[in-house]
C-alpha atoms as a PDB file:
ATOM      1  CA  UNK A   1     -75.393 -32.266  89.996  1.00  0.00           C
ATOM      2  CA  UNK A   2     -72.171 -34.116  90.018  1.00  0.00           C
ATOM      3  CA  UNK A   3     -69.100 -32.997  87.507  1.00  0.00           C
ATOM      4  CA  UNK A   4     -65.824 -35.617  86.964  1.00  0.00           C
ATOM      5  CA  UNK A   5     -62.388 -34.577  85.951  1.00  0.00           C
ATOM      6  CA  UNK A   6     -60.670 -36.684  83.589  1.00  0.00           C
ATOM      7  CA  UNK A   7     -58.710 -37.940  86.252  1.00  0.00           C
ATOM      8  CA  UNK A   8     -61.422 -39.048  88.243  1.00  0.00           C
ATOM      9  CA  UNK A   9     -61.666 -36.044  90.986  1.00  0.00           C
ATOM     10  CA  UNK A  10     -65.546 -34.982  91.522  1.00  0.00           C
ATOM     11  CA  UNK A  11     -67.116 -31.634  92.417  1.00  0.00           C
ATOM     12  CA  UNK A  12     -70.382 -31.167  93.173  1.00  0.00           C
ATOM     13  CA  UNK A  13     -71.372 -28.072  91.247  1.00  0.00           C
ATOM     14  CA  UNK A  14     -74.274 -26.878  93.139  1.00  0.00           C
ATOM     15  CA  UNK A  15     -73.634 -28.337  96.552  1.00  0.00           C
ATOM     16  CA  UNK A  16     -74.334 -31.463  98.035  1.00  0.00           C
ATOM     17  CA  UNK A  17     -78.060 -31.166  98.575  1.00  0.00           C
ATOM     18  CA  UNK A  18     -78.881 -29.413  95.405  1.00  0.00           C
ATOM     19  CA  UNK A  19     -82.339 -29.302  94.318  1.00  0.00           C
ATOM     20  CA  UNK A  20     -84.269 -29.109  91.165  1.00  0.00           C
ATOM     21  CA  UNK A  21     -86.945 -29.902  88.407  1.00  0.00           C
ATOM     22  CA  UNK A  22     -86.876 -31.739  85.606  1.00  0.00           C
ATOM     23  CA  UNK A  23     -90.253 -32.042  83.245  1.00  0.00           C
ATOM     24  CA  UNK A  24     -90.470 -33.430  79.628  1.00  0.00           C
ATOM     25  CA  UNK A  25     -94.001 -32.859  78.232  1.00  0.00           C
ATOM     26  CA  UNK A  26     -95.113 -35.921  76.134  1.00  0.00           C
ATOM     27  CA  UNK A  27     -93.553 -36.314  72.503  1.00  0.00           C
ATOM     28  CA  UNK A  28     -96.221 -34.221  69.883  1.00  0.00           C
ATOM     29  CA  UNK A  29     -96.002 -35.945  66.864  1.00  0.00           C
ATOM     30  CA  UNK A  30     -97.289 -32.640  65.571  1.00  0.00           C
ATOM     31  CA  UNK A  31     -93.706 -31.133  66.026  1.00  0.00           C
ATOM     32  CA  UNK A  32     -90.859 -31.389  64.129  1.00  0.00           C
ATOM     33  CA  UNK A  33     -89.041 -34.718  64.864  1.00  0.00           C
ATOM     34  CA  UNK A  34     -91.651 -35.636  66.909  1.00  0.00           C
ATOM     35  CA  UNK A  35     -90.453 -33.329  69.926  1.00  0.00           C
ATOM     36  CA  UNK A  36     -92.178 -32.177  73.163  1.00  0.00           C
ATOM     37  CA  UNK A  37     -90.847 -29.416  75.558  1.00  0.00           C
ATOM     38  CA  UNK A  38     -88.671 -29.405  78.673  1.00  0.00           C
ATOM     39  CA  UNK A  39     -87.246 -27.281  81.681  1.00  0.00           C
ATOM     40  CA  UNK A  40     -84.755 -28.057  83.851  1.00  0.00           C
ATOM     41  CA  UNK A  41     -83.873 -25.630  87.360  1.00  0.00           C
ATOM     42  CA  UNK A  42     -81.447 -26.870  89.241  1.00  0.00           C
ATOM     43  CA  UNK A  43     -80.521 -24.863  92.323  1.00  0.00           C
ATOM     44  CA  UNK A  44     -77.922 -24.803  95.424  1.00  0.00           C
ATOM     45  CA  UNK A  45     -79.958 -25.776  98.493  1.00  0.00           C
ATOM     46  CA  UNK A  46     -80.158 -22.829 101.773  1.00  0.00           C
ATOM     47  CA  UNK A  47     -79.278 -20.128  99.475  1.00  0.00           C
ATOM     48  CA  UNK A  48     -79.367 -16.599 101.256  1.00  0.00           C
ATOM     49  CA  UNK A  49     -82.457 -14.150 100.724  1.00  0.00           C
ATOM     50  CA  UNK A  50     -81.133 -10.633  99.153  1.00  0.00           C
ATOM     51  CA  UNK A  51     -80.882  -7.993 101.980  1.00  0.00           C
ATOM     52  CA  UNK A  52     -82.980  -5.648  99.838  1.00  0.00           C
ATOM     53  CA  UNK A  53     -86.798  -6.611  99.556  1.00  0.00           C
ATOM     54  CA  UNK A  54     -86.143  -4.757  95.766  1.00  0.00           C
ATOM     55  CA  UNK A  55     -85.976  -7.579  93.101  1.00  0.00           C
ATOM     56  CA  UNK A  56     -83.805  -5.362  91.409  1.00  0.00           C
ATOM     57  CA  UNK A  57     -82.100  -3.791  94.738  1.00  0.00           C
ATOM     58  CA  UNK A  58     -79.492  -6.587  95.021  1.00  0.00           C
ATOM     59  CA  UNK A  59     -75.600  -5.983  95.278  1.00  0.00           C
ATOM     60  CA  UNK A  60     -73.262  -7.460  92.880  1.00  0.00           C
ATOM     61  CA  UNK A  61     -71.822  -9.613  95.097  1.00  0.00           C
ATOM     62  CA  UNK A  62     -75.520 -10.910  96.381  1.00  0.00           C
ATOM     63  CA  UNK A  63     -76.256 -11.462  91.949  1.00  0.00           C
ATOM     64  CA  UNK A  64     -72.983 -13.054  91.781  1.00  0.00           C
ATOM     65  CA  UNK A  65     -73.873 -15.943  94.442  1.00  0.00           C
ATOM     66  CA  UNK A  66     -77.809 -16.115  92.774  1.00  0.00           C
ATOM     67  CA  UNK A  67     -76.045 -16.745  89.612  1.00  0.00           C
ATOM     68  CA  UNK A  68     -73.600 -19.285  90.855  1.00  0.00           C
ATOM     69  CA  UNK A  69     -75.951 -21.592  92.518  1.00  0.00           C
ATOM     70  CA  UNK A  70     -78.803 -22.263  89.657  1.00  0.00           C
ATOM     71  CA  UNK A  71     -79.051 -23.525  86.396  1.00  0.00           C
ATOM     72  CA  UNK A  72     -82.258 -23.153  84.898  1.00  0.00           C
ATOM     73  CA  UNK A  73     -83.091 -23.435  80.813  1.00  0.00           C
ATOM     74  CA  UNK A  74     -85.854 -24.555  78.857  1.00  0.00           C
ATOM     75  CA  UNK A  75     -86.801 -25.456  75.351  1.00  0.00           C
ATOM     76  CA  UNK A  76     -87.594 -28.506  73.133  1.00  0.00           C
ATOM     77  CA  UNK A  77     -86.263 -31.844  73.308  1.00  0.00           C
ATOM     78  CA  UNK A  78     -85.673 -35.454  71.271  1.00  0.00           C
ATOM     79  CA  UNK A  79     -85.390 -38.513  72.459  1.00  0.00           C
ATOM     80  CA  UNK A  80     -83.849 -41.542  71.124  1.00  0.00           C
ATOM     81  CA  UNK A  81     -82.870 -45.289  72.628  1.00  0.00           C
ATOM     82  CA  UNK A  82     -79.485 -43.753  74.253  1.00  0.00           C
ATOM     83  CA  UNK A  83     -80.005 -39.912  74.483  1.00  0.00           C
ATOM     84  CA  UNK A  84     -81.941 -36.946  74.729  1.00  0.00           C
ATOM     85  CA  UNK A  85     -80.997 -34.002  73.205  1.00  0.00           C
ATOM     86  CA  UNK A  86     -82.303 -30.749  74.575  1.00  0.00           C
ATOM     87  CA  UNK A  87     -82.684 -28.343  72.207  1.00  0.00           C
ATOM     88  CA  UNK A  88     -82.403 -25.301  73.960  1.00  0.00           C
ATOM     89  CA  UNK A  89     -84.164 -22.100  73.548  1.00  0.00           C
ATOM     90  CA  UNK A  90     -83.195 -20.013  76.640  1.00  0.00           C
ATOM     91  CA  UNK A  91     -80.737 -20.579  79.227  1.00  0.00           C
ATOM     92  CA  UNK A  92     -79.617 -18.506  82.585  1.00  0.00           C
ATOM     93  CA  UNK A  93     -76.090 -19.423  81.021  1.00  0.00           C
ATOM     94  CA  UNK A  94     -76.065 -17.581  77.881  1.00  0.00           C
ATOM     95  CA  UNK A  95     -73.570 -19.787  75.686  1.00  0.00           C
ATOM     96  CA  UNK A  96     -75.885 -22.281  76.134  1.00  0.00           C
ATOM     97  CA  UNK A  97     -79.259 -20.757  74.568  1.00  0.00           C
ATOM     98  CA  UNK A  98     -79.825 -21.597  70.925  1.00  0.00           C
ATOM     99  CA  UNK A  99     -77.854 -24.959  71.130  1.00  0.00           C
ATOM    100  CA  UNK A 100     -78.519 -29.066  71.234  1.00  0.00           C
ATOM    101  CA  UNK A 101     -77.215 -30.345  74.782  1.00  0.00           C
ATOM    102  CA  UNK A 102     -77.112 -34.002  74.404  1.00  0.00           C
ATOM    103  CA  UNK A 103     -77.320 -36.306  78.250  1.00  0.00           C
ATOM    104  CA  UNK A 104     -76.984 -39.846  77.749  1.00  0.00           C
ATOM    105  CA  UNK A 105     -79.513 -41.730  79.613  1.00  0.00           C
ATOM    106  CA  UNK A 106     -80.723 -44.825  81.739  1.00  0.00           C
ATOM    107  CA  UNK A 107     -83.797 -45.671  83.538  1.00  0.00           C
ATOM    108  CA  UNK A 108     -84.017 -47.290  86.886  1.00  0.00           C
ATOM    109  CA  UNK A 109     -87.244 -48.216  88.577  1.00  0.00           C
ATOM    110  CA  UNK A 110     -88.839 -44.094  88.950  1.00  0.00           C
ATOM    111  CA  UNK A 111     -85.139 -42.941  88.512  1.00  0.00           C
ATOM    112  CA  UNK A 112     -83.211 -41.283  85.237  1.00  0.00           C
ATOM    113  CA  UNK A 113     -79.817 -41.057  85.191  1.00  0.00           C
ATOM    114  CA  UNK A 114     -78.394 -38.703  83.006  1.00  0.00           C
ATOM    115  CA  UNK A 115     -74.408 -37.959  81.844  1.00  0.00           C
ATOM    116  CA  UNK A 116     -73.312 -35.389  79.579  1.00  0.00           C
ATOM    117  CA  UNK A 117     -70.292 -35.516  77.104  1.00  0.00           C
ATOM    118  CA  UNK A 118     -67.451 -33.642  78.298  1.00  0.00           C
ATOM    119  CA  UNK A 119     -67.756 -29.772  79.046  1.00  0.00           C
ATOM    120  CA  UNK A 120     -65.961 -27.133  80.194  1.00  0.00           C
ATOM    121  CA  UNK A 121     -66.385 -26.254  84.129  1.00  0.00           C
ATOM    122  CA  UNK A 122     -64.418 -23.482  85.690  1.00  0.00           C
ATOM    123  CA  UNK A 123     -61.752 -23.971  83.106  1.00  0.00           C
ATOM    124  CA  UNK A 124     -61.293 -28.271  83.495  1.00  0.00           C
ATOM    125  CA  UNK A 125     -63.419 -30.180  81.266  1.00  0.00           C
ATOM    126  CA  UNK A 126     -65.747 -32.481  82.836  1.00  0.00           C
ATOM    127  CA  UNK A 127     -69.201 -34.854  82.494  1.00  0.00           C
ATOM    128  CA  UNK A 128     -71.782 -34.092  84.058  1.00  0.00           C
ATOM    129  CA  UNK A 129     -73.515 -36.631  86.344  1.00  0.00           C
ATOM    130  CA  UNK A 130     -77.286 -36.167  87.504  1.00  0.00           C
ATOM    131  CA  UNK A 131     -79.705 -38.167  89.026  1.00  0.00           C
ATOM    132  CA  UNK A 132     -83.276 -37.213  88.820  1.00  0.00           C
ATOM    133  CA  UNK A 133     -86.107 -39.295  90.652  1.00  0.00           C
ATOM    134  CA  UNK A 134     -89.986 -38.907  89.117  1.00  0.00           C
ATOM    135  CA  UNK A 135     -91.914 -37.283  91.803  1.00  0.00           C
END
């Protein structure tokens, strides 16, 4: 996952070789808006195990890092002939659960190619850029 500045500087938020998962169910015209479900995990690539063989024996600092290199949320989404909105019911980032997140999109051969609208990330506001290839 690629963020841009404004001013055209780029970070990529999870490292270079981030990895992740993308799925969209099929629409069910039996939902609402005729939704389906979808989960997204995106995380850092050659992240460090936790010392401590204790799922819940971590250190804060070793927490810290496991929270700074994923993204992971799930929920319904809508789709449309320039967006999908992800309607999101929970998120690792807690602002975000609860709330439509709307990625413009465009297909390529077996590739989508999503941007957000602007956001904020570590206090610039930014787009997100992502580029996810069907598997």
């Amino acid at each position: 996952m690629q963020t841009k500045a404004a001013n055209g500087d780029t970070y990529d938020t999870y490292g270079a070789n981030a990895q992740g998962y993308l799925m969209y169910s099929e629409l069910d015209a039996k939902l609402a808006n005729g939704m389906g479900y979808m989960s997204v995990s995106i995380i850092s690539a050659n992240r460090p195990n936790f010392v401590s063989g204790d799922i819940d024996g971590s250190t804060v600092e070793e927490r810290l890092m496991a929270y700074d290199t994923c993204l992971s949320y799930h929920g319904k989404y809508s789709f449309d002939a320039e967006k999908v909105s992800h309607h999101v019911k929970i998120c690792l980032y807690p602002n975000w659960s609860g709330v439509t997140i709307v990625r413009y999109h465009q297909f390529s051969g077996n590739r989508l190619f999503l941007v957000s609208p602007p956001f904020l990330v570590r206090g610039i506001e930014r787009t997100s850029n992502l580029i996810w290839e069907r598997v």
